[in-house]
Protein backbone atom coordinates (compact mmCIF):
# COMPACT_ATOMS: atom_id res chain seq x y z
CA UNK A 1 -37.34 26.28 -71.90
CA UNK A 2 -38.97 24.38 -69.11
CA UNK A 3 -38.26 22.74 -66.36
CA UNK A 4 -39.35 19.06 -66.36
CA UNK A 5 -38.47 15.38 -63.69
CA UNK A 6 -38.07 12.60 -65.89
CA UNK A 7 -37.86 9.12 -64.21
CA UNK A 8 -37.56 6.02 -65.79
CA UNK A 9 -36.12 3.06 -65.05
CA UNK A 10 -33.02 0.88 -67.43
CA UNK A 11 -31.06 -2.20 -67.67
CA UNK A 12 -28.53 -1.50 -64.47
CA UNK A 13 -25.50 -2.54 -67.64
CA UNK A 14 -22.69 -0.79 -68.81
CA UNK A 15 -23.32 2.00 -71.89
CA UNK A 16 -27.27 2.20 -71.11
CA UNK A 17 -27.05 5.65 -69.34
CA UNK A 18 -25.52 7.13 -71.75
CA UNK A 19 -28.34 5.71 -74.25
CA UNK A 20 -31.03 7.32 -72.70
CA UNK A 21 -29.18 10.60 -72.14
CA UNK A 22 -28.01 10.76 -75.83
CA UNK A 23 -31.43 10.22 -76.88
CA UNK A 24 -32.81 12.89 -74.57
CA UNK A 25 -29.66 15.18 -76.01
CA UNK A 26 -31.15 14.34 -79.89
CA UNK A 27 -34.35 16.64 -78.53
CA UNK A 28 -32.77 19.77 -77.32
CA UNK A 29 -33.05 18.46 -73.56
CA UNK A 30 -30.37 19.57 -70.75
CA UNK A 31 -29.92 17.21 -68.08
CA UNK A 32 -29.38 19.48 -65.27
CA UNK A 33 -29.31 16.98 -62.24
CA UNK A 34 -29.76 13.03 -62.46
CA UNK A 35 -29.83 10.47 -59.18
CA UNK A 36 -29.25 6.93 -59.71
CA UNK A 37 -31.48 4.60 -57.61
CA UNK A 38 -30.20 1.00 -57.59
CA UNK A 39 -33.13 -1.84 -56.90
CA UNK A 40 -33.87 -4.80 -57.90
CA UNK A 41 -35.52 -4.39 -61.20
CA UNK A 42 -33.13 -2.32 -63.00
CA UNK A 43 -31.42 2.04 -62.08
CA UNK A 44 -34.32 3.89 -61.76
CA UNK A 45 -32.75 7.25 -63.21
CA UNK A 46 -34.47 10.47 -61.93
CA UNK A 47 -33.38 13.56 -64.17
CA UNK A 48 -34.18 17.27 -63.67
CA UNK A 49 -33.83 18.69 -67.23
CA UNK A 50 -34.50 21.63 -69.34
CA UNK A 51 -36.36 20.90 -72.29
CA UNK A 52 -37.68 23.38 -75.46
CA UNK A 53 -40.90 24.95 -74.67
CA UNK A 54 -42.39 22.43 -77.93
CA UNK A 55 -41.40 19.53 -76.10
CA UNK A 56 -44.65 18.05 -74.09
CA UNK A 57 -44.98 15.22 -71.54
CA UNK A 58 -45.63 12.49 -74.76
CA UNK A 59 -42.55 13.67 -76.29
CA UNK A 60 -40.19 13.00 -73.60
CA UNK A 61 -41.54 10.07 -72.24
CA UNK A 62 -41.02 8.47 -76.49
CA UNK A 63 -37.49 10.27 -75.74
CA UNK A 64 -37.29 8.08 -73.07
CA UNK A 65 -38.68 4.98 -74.37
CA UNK A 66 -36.38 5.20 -77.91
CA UNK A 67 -33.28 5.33 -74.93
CA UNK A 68 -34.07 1.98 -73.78
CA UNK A 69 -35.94 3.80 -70.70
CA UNK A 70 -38.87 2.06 -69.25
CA UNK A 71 -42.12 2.72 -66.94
CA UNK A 72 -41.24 6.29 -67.07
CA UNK A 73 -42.93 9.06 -65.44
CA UNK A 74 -42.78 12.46 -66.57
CA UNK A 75 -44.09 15.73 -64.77
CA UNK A 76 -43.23 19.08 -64.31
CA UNK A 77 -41.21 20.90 -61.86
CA UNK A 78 -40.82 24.26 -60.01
CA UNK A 79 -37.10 26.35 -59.84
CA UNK A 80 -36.39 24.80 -56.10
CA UNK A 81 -36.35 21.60 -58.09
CA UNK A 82 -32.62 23.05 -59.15
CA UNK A 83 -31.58 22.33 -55.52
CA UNK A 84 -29.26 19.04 -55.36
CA UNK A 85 -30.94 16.58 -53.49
CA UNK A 86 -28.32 16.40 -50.73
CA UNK A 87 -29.33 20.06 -50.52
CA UNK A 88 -32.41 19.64 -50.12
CA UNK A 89 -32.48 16.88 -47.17
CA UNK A 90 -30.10 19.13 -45.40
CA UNK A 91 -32.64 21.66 -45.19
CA UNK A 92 -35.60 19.47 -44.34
CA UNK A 93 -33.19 18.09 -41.56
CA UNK A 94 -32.61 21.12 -40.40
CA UNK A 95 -36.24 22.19 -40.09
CA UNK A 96 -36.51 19.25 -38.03
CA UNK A 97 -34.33 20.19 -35.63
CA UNK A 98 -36.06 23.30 -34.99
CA UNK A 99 -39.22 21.59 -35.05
CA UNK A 100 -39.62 17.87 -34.76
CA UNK A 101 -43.41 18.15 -34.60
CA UNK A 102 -43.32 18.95 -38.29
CA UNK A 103 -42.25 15.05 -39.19
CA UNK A 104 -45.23 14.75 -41.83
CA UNK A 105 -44.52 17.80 -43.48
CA UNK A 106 -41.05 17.38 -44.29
CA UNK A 107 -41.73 14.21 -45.15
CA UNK A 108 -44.08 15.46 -48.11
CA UNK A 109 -42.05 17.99 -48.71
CA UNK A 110 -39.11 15.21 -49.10
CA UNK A 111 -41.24 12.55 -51.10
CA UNK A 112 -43.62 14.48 -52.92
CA UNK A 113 -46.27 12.54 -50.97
CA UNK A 114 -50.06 13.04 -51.54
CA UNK A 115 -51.01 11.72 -48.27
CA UNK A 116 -49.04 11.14 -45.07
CA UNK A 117 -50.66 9.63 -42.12
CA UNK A 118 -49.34 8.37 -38.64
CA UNK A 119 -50.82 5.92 -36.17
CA UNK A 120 -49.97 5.00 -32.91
CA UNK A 121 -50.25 1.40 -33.75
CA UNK A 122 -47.19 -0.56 -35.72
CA UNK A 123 -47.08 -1.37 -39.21
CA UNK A 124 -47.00 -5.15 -39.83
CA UNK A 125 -43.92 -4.56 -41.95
CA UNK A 126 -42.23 -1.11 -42.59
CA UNK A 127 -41.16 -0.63 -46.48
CA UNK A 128 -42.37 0.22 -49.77
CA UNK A 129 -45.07 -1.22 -52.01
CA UNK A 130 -45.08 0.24 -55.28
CA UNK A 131 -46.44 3.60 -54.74
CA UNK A 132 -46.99 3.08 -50.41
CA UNK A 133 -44.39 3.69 -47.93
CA UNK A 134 -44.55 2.65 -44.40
CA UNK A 135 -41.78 4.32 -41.93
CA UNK A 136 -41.35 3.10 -38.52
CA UNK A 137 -41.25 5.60 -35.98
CA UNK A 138 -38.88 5.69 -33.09
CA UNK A 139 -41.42 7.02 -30.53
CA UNK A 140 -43.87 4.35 -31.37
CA UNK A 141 -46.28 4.32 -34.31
CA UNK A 142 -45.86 3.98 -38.09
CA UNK A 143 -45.74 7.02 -40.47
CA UNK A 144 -47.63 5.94 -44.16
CA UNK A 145 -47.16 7.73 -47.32
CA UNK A 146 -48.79 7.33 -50.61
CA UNK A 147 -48.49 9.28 -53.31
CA UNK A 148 -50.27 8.74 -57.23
CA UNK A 149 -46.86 8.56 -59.03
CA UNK A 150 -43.93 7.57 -59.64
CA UNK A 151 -43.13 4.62 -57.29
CA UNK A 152 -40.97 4.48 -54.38
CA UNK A 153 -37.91 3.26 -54.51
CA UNK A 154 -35.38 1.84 -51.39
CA UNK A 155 -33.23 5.06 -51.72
CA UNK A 156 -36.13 7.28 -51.09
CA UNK A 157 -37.30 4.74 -48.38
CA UNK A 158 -33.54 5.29 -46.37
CA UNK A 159 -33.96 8.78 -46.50
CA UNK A 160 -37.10 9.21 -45.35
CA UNK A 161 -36.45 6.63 -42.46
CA UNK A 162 -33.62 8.78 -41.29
CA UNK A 163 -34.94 12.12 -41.55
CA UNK A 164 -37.89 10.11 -39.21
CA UNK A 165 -35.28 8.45 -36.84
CA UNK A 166 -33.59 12.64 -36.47
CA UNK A 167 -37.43 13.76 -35.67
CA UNK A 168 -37.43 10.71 -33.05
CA UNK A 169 -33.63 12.04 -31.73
CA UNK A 170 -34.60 15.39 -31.17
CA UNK A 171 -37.78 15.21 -29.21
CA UNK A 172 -36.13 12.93 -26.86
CA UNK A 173 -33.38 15.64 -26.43
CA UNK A 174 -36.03 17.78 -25.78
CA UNK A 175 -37.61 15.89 -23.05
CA UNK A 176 -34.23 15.22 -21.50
CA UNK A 177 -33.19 16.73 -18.20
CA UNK A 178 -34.89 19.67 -17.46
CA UNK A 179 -35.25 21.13 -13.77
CA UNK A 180 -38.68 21.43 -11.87
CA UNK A 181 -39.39 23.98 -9.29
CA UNK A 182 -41.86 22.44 -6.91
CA UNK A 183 -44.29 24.64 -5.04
CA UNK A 184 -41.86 24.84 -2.01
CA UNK A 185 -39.07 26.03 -3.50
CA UNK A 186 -37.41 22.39 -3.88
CA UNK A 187 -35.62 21.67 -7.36
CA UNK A 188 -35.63 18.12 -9.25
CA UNK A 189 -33.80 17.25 -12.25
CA UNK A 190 -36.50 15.16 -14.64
CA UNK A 191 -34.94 13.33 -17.61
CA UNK A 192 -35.89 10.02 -19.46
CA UNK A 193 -34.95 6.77 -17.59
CA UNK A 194 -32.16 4.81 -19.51
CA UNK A 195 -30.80 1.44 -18.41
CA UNK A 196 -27.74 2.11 -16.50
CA UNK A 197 -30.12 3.75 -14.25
CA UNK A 198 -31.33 0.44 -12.84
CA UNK A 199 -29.35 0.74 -9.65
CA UNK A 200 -31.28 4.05 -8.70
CA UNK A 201 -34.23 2.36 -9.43
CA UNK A 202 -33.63 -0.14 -7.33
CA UNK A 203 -32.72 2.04 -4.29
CA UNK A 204 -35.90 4.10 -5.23
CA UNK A 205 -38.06 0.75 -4.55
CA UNK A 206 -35.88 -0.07 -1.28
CA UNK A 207 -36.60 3.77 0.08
CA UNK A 208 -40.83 3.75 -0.51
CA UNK A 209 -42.88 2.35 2.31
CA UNK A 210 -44.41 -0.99 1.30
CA UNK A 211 -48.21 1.21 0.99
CA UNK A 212 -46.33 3.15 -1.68
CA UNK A 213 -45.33 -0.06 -3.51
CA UNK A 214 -48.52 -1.37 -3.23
CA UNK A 215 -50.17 1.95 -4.97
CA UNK A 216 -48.10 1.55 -7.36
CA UNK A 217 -47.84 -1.96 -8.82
CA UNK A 218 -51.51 -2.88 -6.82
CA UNK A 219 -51.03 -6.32 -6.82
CA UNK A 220 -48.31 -6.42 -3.55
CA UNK A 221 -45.99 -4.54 -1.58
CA UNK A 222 -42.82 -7.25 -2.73
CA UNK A 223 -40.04 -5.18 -4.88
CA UNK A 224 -40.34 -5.91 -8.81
CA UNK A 225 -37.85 -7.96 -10.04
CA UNK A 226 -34.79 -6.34 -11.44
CA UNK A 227 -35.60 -7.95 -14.93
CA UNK A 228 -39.33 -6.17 -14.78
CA UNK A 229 -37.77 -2.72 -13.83
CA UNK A 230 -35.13 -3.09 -16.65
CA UNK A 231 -38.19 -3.47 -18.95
CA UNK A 232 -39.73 -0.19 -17.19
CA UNK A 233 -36.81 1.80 -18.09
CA UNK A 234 -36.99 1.44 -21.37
CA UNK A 235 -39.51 0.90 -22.57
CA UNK A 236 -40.98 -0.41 -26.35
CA UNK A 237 -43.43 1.95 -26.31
CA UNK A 238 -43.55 4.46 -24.39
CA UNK A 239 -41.43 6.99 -22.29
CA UNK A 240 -40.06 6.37 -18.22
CA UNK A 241 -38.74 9.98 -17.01
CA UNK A 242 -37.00 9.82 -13.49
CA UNK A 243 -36.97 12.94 -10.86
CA UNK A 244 -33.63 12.83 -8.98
CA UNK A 245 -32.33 15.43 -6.45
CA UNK A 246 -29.69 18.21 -8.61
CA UNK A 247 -25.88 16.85 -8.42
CA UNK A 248 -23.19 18.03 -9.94
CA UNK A 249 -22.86 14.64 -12.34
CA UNK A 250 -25.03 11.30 -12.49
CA UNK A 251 -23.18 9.44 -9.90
CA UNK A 252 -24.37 11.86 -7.17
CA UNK A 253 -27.79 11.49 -8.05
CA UNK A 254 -30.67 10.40 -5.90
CA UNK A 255 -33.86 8.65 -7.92
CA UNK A 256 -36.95 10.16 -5.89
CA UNK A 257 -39.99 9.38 -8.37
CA UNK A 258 -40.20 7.47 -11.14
CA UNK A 259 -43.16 7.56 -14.04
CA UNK A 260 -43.88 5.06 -16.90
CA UNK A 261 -46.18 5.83 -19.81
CA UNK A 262 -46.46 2.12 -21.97
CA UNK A 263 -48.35 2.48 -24.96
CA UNK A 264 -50.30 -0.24 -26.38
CA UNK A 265 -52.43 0.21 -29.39
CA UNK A 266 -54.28 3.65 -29.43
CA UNK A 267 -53.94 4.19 -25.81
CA UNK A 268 -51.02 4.62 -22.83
CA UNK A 269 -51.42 3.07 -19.84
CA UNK A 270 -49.17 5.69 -16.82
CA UNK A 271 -48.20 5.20 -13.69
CA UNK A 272 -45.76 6.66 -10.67
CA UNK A 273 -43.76 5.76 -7.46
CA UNK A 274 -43.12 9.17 -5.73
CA UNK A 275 -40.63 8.30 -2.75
CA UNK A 276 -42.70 8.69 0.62
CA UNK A 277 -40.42 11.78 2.11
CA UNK A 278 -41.36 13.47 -1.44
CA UNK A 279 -45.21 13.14 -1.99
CA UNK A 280 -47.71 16.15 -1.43
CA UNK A 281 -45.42 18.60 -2.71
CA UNK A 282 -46.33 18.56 -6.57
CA UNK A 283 -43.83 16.01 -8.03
CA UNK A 284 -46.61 13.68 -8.96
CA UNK A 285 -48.74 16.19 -10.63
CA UNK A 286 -45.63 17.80 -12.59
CA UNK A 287 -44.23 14.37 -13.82
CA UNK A 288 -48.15 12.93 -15.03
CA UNK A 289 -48.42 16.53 -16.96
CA UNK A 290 -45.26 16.27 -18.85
CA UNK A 291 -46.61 12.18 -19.24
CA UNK A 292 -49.78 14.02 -20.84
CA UNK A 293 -47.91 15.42 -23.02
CA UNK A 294 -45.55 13.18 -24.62
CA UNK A 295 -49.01 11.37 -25.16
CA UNK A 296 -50.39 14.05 -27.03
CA UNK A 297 -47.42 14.64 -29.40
CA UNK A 298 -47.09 10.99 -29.74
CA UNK A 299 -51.32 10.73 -30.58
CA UNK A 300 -52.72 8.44 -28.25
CA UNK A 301 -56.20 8.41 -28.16
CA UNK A 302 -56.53 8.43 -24.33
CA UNK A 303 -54.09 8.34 -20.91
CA UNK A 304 -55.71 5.28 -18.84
CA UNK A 305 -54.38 4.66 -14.68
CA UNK A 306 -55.20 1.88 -12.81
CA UNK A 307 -55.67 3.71 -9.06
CA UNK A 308 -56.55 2.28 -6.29
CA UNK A 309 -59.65 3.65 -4.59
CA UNK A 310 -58.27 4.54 -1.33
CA UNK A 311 -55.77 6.59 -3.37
CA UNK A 312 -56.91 9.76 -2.69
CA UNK A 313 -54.37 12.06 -3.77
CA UNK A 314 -53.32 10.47 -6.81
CA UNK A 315 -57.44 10.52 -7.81
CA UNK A 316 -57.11 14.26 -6.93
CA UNK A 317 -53.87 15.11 -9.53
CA UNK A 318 -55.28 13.30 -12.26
CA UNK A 319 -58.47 15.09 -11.52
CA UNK A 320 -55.72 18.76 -11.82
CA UNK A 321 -55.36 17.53 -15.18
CA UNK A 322 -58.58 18.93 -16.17
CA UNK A 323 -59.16 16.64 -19.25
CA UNK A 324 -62.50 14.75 -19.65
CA UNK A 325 -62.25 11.39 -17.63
CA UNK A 326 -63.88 8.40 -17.92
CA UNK A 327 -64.43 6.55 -14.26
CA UNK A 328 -64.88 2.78 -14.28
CA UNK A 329 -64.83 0.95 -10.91
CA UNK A 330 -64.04 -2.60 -9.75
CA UNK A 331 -63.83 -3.47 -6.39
CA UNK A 332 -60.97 -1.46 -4.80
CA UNK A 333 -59.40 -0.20 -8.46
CA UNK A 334 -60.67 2.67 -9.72
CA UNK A 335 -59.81 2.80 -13.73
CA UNK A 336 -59.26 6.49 -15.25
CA UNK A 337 -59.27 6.80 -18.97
CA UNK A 338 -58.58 10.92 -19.58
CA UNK A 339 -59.40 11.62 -22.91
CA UNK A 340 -56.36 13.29 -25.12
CA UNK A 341 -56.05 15.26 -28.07
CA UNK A 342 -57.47 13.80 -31.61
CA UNK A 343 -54.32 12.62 -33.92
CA UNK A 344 -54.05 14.34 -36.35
CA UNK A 345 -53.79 12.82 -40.14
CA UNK A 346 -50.05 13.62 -40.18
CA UNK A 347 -48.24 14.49 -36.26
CA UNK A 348 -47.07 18.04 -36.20
């Protein structure tokens, strides 16, 4: 016997099932799993079976075709085919969670893909066309798979977006609140900005000299408006991680830096506020490293900052990066463009 998928697709009606499985039945073939994907044009049916060594790929798909079974595909399959499907996601979700970085794997090892690719930039419509899938991710960027045969369908499509939105859940878990030993001994909590945290935002702003405010937004020392920093926190694109002095719970926190990372396209545009009584002690250069990072795992092609020239010591920490920089000057702004790490065809 051998082991054999069979998908075809019938009239979603009363009675036709059991057509195509009687006929299938005439030819020696067990059924040993089916799932039932409802769309538009009909059930697509997709069967694991067990059929007699004599039976070939023609065979079964005129098995098929004499059930009332249509654009079948027929091809064979391996012994961890005999897992159930709920099964198998459970394990590919749980691979995830141990390592998020290996989205495009899991999601060829899910899918059967031939090719999965991800790009920063967003698809103009996530879904499925015929044999191309297109999964928004979370963290910005579009996941694309395409495989030869059979076609997607919209239950393979939910899946495959969830097992995506999990990846997505568990690196930002990952980045959450972790605690940073500065070079004097001084300990900061560093977790991703959320909206509720608007308030220490604010008082961040209120409690930096107006030069720092001007370093950081360049265009004035006036506080942003409440609506902009809302937009900071959380952002489209992108990742805002706060440093705030160790409490025992939120409320007894103090917001002492704050750095944004806004993607657009193939690049990220970062910047930071360090509060005045807590610059020149490392905070800047720890938060733009773990910035550099998120930006590599999310494949941007390059990290850009708008300094301005008198800046010295934030020209000196992204210069502690020690990435290749591009330098572009004009007039007092000094434009750094530090080349990251290559995306690869599918993240890991």
């Amino acid at each position: 016997m051998t082991l054999w998928r069979i998908r075809a697709t019938v009239d979603d009606r009363p009675g036709y099932l059991s057509v195509l499985t009687a006929s299938l039945a005439l030819r020696g073939v067990n059924i040993l799993a089916v799932q039932v994907h409802t769309t538009e044009r009909g059930a697509v049916d997709d069967f694991l079976v067990d059929a007699p060594d004599a039976l070939g790929e023609a065979e079964l798909v005129a098995a098929v075709e004499r059930g009332r079974g249509r654009d079948c595909w027929v091809a064979r399959s391996e012994a961890r085919g005999l897992a159930d499907q709920p099964t198998r996601v459970l394990g590919l979700a749980n691979r995830l969670v141990r390592d998020p970085d290996a989205t495009g794997e899991v999601l060829r090892a899910l899918l059967g893909a031939d090719t999965v690719t991800w790009r920063p930039d967003e698809a103009a419509s996530a879904g499925i066309t015929d044999t191309t899938m297109r999964l928004a991710d979370p963290g910005g960027g579009t996941f694309t798979l395409r495989r030869a045969a059979p076609e997607f369908t919209p239950a393979e499509y939910a899946r495959a977006q969830a097992l995506v939105e999990l990846a997505a859940s568990v690196v930002r878990r990952a980045a959450e609140q972790v605690t940073v030993v500065l070079p004097d001994g001084a300990e900061l909590a560093v977790r991703p900005a959320v909206a509720d945290d608007l308030p220490g935002v604010l008082d961040l702003h209120d409690g930096c000299s107006a030069r720092s405010r001007q370093r950081r937004y360049l265009g004035g020392a006036a506080l942003p408006a409440p609506a902009r920093l809302r937009r900071l926190l959380e952002p489209a694109r992108g990742l805002t991680l706060l440093a705030t002095t160790t409490g025992s719970d939120r409320a007894a926190e103090s917001v002492v830096a704050m750095a944004n990372l806004l993607g657009e396209g193939d690049e990220a545009e970062a910047a930071l506020l360090v509060r005045d009584d807590w610059q020149r002690r490392g905070l800047g250069s720890a938060l733009l490293r773990r910035l550099v990072r998120h930006a590599d795992r999310s494949g941007y092609a390059a990290l850009v900052l708008h300094v301005q020239a008198e800046n010295g010591p934030m020209l000196r920490t992204v210069r502690r990066l020690d990435r290749p920089t591009a330098t572009d000057r004009d007039g007092s702004v000094v434009t750094l463009t530090v080349a990251l790490a290559a995306p690869a065809p599918a993240r890991r």
